[in-house]
PDB file of N, CA and C in Angstrom:
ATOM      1  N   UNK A   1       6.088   9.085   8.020  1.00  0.00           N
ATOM      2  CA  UNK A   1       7.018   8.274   8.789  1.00  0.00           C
ATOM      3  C   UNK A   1       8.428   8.601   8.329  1.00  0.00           C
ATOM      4  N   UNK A   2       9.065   8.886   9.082  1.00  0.00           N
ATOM      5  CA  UNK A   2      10.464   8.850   9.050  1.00  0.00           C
ATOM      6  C   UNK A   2      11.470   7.591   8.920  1.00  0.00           C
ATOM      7  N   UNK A   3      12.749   7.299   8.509  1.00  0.00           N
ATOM      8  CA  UNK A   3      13.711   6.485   8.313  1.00  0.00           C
ATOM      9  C   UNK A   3      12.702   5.287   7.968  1.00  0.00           C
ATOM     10  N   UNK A   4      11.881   5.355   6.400  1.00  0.00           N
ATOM     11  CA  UNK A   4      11.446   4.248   6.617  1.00  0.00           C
ATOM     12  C   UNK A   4      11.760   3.670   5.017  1.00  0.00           C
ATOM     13  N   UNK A   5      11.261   2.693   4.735  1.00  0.00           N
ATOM     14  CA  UNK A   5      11.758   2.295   3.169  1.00  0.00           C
ATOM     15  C   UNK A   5      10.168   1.888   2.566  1.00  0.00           C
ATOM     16  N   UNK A   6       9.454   1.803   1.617  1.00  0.00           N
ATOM     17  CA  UNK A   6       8.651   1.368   0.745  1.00  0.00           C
ATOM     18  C   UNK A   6       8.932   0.475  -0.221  1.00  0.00           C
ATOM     19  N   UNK A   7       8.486  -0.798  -0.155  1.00  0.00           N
ATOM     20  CA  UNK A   7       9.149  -1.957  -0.821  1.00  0.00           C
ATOM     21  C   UNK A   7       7.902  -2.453  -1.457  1.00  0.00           C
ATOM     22  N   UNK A   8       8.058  -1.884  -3.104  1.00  0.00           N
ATOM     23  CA  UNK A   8       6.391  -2.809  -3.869  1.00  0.00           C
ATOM     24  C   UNK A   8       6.778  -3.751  -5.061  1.00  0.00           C
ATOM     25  N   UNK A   9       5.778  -4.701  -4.860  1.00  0.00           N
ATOM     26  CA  UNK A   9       5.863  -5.919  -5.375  1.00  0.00           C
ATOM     27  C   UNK A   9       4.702  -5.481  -6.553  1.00  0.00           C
ATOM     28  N   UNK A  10       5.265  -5.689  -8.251  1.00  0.00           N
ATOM     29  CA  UNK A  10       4.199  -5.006  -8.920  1.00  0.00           C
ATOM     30  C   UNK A  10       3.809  -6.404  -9.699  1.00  0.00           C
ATOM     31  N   UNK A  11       2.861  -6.787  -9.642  1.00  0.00           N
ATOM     32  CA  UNK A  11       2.378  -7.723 -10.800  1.00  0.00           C
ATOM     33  C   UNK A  11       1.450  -7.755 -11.897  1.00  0.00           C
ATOM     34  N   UNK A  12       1.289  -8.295 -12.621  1.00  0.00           N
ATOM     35  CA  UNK A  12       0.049  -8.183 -13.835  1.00  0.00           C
ATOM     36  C   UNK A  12      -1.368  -7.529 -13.133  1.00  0.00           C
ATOM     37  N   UNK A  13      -2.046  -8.109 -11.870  1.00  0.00           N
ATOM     38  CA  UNK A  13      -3.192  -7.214 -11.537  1.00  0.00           C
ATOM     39  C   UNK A  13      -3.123  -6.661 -10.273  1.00  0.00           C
ATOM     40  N   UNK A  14      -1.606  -6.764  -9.775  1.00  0.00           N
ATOM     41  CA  UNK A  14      -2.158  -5.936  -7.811  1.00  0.00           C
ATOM     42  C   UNK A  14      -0.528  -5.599  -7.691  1.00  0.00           C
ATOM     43  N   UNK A  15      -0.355  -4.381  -6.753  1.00  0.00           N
ATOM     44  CA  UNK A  15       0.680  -3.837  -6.047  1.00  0.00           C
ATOM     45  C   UNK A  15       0.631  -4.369  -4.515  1.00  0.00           C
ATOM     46  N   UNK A  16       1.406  -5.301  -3.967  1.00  0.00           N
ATOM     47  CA  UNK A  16       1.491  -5.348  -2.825  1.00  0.00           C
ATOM     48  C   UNK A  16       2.683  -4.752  -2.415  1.00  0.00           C
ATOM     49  N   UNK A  17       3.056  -4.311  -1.090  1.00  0.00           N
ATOM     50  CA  UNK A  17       3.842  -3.489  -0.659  1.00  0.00           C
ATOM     51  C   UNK A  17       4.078  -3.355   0.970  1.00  0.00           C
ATOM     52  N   UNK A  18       4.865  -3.159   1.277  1.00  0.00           N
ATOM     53  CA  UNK A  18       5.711  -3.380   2.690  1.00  0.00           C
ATOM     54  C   UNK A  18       6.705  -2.112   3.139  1.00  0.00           C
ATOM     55  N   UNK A  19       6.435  -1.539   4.534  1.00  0.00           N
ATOM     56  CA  UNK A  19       6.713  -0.124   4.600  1.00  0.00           C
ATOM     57  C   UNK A  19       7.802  -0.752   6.194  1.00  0.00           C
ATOM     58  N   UNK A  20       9.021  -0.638   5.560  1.00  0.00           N
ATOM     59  CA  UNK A  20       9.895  -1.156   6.636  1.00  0.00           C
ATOM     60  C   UNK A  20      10.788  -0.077   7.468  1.00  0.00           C
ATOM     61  N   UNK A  21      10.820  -0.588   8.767  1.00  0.00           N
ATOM     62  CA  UNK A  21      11.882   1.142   9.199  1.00  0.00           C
ATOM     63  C   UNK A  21      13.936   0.510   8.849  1.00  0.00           C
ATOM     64  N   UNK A  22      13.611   1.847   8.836  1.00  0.00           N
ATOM     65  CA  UNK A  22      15.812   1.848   8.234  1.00  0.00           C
ATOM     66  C   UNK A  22      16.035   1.432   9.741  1.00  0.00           C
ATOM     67  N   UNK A  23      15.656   1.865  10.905  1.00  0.00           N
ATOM     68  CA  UNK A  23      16.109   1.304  12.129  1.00  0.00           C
ATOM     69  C   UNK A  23      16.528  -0.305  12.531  1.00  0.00           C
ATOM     70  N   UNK A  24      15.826  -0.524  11.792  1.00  0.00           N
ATOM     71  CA  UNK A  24      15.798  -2.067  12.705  1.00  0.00           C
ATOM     72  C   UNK A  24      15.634  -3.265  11.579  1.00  0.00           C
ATOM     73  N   UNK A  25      16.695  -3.530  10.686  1.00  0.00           N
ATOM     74  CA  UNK A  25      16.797  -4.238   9.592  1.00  0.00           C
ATOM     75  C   UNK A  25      16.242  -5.874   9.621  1.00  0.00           C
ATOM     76  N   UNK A  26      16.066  -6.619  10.668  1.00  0.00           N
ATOM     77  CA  UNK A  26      15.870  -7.806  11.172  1.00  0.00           C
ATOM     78  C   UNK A  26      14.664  -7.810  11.440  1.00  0.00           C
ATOM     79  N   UNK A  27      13.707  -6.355  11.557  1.00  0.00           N
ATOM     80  CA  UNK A  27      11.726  -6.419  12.136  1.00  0.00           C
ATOM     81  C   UNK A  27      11.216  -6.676  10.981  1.00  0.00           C
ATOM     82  N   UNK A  28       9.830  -7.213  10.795  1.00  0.00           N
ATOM     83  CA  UNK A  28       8.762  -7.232   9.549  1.00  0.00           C
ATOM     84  C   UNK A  28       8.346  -6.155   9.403  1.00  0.00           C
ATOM     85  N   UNK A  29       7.604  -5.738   8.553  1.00  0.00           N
ATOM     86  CA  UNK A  29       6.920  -4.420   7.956  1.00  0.00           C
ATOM     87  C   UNK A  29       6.685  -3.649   9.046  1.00  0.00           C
ATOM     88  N   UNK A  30       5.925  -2.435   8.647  1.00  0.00           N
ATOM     89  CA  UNK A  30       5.752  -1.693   9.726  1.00  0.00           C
ATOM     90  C   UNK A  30       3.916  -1.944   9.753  1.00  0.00           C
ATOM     91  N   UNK A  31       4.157  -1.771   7.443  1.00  0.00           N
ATOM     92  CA  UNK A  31       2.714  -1.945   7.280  1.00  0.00           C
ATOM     93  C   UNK A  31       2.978  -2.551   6.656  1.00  0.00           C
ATOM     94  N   UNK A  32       2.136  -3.585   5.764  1.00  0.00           N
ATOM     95  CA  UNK A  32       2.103  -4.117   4.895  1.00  0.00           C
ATOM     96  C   UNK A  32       0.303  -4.019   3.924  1.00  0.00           C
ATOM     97  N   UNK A  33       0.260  -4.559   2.604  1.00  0.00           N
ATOM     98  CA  UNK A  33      -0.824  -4.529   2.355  1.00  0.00           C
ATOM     99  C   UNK A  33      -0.919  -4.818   0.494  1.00  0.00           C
ATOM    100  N   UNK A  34      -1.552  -4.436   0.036  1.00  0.00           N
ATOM    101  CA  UNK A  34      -1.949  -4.834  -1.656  1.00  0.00           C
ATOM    102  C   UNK A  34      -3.421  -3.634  -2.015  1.00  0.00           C
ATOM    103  N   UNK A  35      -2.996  -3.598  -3.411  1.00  0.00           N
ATOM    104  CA  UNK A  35      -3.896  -2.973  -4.159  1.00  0.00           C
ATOM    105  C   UNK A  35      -4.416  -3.844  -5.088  1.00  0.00           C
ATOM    106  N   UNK A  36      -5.486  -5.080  -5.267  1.00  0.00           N
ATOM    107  CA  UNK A  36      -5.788  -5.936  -5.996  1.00  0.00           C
ATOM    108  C   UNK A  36      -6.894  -5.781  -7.105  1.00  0.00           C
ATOM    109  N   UNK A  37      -6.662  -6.092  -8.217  1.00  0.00           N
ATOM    110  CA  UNK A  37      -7.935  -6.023  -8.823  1.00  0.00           C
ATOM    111  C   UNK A  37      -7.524  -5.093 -10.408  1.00  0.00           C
ATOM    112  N   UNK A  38      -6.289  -4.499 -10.355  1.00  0.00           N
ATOM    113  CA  UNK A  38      -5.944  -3.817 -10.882  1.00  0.00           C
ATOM    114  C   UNK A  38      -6.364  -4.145 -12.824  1.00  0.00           C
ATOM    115  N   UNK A  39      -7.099  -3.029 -13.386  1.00  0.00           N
ATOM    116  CA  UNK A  39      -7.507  -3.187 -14.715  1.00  0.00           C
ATOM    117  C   UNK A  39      -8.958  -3.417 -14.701  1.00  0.00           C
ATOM    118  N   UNK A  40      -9.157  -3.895 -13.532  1.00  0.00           N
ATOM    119  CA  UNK A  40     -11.256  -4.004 -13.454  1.00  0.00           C
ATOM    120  C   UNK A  40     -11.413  -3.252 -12.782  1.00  0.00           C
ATOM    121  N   UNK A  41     -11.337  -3.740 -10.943  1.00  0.00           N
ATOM    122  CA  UNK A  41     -11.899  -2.655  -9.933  1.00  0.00           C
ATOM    123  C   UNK A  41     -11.443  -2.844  -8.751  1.00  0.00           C
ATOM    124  N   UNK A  42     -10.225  -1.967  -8.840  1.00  0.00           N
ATOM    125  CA  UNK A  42      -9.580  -1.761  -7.792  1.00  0.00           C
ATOM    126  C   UNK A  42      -9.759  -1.701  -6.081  1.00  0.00           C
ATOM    127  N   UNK A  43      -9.382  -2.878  -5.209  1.00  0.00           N
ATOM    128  CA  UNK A  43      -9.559  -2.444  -3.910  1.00  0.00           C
ATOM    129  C   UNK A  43      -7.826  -2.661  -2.993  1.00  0.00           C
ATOM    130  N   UNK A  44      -8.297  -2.119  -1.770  1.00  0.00           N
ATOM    131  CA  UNK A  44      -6.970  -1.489  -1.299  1.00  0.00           C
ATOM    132  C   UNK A  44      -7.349  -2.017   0.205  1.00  0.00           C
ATOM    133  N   UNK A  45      -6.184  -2.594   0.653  1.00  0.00           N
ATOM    134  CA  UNK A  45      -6.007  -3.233   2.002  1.00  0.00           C
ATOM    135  C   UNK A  45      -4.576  -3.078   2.441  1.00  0.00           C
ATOM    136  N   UNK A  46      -4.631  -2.485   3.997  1.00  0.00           N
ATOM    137  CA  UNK A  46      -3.555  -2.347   4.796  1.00  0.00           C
ATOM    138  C   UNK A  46      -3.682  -3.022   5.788  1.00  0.00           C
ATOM    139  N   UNK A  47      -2.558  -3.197   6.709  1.00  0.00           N
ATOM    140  CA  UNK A  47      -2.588  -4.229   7.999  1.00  0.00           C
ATOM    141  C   UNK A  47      -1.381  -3.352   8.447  1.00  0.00           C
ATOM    142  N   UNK A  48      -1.472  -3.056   9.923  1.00  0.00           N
ATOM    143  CA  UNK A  48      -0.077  -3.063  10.630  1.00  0.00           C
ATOM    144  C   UNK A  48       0.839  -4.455  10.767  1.00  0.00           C
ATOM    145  N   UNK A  49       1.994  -3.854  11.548  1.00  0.00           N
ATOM    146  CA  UNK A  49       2.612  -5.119  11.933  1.00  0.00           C
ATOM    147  C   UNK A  49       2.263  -6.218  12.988  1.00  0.00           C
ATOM    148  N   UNK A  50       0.877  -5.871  13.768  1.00  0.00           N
ATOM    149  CA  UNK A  50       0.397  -6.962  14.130  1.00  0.00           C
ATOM    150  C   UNK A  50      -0.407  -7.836  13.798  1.00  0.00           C
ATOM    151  N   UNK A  51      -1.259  -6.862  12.426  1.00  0.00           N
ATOM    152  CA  UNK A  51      -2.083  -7.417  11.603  1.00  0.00           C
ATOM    153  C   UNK A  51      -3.393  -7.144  11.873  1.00  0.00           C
ATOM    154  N   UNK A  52      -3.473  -6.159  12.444  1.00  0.00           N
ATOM    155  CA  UNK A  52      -4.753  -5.094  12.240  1.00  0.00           C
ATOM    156  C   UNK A  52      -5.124  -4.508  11.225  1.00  0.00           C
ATOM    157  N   UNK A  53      -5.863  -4.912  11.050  1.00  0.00           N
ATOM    158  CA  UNK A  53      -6.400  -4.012   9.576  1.00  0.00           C
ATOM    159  C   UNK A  53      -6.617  -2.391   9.779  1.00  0.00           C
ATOM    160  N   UNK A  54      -5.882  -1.865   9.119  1.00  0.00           N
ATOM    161  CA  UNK A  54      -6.066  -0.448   8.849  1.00  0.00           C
ATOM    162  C   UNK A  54      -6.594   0.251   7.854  1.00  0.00           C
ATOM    163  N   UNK A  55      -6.851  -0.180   6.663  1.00  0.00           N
ATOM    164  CA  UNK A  55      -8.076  -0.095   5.663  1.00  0.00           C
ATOM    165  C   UNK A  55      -8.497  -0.843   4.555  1.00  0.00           C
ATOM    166  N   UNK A  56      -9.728  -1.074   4.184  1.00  0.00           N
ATOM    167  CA  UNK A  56      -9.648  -1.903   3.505  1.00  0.00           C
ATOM    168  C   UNK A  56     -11.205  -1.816   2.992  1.00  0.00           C
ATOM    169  N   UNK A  57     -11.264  -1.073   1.294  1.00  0.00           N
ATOM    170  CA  UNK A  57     -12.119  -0.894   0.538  1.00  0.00           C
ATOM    171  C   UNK A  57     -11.914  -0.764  -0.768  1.00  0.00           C
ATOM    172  N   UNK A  58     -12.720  -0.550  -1.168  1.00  0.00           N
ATOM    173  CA  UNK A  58     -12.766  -0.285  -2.905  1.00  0.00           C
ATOM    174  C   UNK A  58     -12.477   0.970  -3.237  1.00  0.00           C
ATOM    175  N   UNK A  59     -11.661   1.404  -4.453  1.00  0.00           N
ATOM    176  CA  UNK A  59     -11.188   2.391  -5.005  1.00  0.00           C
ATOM    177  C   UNK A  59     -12.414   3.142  -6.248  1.00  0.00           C
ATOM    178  N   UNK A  60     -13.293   2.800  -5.292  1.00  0.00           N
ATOM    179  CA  UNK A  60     -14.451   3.651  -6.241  1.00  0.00           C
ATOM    180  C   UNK A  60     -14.461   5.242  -6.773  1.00  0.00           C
ATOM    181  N   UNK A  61     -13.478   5.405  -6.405  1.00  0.00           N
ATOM    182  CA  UNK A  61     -13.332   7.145  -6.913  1.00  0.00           C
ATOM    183  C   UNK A  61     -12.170   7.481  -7.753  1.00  0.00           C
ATOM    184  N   UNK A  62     -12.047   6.277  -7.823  1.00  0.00           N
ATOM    185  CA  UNK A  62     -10.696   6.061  -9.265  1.00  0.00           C
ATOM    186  C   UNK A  62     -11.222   4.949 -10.400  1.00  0.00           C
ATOM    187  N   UNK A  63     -10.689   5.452 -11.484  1.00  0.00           N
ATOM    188  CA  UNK A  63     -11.236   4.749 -12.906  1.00  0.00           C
ATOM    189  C   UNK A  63     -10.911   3.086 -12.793  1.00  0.00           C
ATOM    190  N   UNK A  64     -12.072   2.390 -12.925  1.00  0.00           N
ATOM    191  CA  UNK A  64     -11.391   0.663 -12.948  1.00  0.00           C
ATOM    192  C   UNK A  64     -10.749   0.558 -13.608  1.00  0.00           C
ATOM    193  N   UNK A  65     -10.153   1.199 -14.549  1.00  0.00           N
ATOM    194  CA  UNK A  65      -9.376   0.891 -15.768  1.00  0.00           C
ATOM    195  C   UNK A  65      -7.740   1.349 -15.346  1.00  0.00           C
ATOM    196  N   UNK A  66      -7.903   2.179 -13.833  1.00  0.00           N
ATOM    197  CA  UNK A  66      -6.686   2.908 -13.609  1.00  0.00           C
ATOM    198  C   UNK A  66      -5.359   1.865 -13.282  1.00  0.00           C
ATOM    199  N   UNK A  67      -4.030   2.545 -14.293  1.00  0.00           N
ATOM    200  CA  UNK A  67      -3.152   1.579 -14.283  1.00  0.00           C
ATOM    201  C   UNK A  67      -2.100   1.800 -12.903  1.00  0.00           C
ATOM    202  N   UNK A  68      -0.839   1.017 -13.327  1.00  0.00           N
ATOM    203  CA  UNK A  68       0.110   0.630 -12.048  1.00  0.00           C
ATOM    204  C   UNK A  68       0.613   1.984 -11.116  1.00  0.00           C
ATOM    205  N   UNK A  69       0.718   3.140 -12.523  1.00  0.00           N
ATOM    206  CA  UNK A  69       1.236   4.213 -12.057  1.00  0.00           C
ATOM    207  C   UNK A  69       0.565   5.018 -10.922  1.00  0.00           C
ATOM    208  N   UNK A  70      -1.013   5.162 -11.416  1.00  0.00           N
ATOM    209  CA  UNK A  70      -2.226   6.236 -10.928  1.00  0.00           C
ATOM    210  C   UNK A  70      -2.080   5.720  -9.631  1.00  0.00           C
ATOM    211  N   UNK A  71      -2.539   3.905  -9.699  1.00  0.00           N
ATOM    212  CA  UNK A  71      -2.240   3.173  -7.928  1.00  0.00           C
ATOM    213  C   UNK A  71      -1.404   3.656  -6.958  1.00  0.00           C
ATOM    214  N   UNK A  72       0.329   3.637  -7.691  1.00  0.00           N
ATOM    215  CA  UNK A  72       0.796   3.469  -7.186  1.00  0.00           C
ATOM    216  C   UNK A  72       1.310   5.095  -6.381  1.00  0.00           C
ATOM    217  N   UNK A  73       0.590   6.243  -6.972  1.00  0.00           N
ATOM    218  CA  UNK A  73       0.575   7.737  -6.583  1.00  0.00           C
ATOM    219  C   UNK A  73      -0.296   7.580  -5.347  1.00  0.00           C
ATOM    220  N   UNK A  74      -1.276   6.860  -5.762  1.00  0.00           N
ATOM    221  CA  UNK A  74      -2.494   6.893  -4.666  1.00  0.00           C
ATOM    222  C   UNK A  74      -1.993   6.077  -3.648  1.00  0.00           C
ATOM    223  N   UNK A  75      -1.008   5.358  -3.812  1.00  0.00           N
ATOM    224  CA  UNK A  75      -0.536   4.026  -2.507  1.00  0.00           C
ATOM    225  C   UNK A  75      -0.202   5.054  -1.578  1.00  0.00           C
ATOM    226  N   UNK A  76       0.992   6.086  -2.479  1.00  0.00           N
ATOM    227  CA  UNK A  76       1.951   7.014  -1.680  1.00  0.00           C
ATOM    228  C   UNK A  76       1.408   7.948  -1.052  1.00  0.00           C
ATOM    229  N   UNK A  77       0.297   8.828  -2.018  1.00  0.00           N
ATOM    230  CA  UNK A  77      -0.906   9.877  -1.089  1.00  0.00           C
ATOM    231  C   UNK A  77      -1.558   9.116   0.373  1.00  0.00           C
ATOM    232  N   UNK A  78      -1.613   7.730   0.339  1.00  0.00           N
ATOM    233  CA  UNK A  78      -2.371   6.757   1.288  1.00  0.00           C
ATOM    234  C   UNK A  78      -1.485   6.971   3.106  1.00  0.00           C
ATOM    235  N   UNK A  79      -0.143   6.521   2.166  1.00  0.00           N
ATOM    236  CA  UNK A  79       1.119   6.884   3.747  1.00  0.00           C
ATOM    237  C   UNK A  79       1.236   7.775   3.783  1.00  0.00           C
ATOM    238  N   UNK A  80       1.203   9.143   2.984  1.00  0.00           N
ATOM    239  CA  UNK A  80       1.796  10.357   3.743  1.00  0.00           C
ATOM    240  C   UNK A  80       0.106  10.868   4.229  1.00  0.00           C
ATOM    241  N   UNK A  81      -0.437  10.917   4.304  1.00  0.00           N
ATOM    242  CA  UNK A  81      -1.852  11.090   5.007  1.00  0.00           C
ATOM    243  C   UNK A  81      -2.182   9.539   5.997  1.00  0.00           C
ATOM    244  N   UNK A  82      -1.788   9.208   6.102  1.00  0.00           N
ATOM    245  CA  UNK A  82      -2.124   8.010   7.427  1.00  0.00           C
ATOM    246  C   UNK A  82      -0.715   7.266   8.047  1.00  0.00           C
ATOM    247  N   UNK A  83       0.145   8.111   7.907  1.00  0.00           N
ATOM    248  CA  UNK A  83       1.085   6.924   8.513  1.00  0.00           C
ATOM    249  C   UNK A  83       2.422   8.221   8.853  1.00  0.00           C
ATOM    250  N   UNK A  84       2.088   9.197   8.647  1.00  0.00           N
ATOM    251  CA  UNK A  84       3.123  10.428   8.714  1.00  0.00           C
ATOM    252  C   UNK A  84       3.205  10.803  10.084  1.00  0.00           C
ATOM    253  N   UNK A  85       4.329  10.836  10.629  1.00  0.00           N
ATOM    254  CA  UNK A  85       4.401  11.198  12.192  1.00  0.00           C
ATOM    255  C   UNK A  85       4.219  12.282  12.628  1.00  0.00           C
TER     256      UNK A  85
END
């Protein structure tokens, strides 16, 4: 996606995060979603902006133990493979 911003909210066990366009400063997300569970066993949920779910499973192919950083590579591998124009 183009002209867009990535806005993450990091806490003790989940990354939630909000993918807003530079266009239109006054719209809600484009996507929004969370990585919860973080330090046991990681799962991962997206929603568009109408609130369709666009994915939403377990991070079984990453270490439960994996921290904020590993997530937060994998958040970014997540949009540029599903959300790239």
């Amino acid at each position: 996606m183009t002209d867009t911003i990535l806005v993450l909210n990091s806490g003790s066990s989940s990354i939630k995060f909000g993918l807003y366009s530079l266009n239109d400063a006054t719209a809600g997300p484009l996507v929004r979603g969370k990585i919860a569970g973080i330090g046991r066993a990681p799962d991962f949920t997206a929603r568009d902006n109408a609130g369709q779910l666009l994915a939403e499973h377990a991070l079984q192919d990453i270490e439960a133990t994996a921290g904020h950083g590993e997530l937060t590579h994998r958040l970014l591998s997540w949009c540029q493979q599903n959300l790239d124009d």
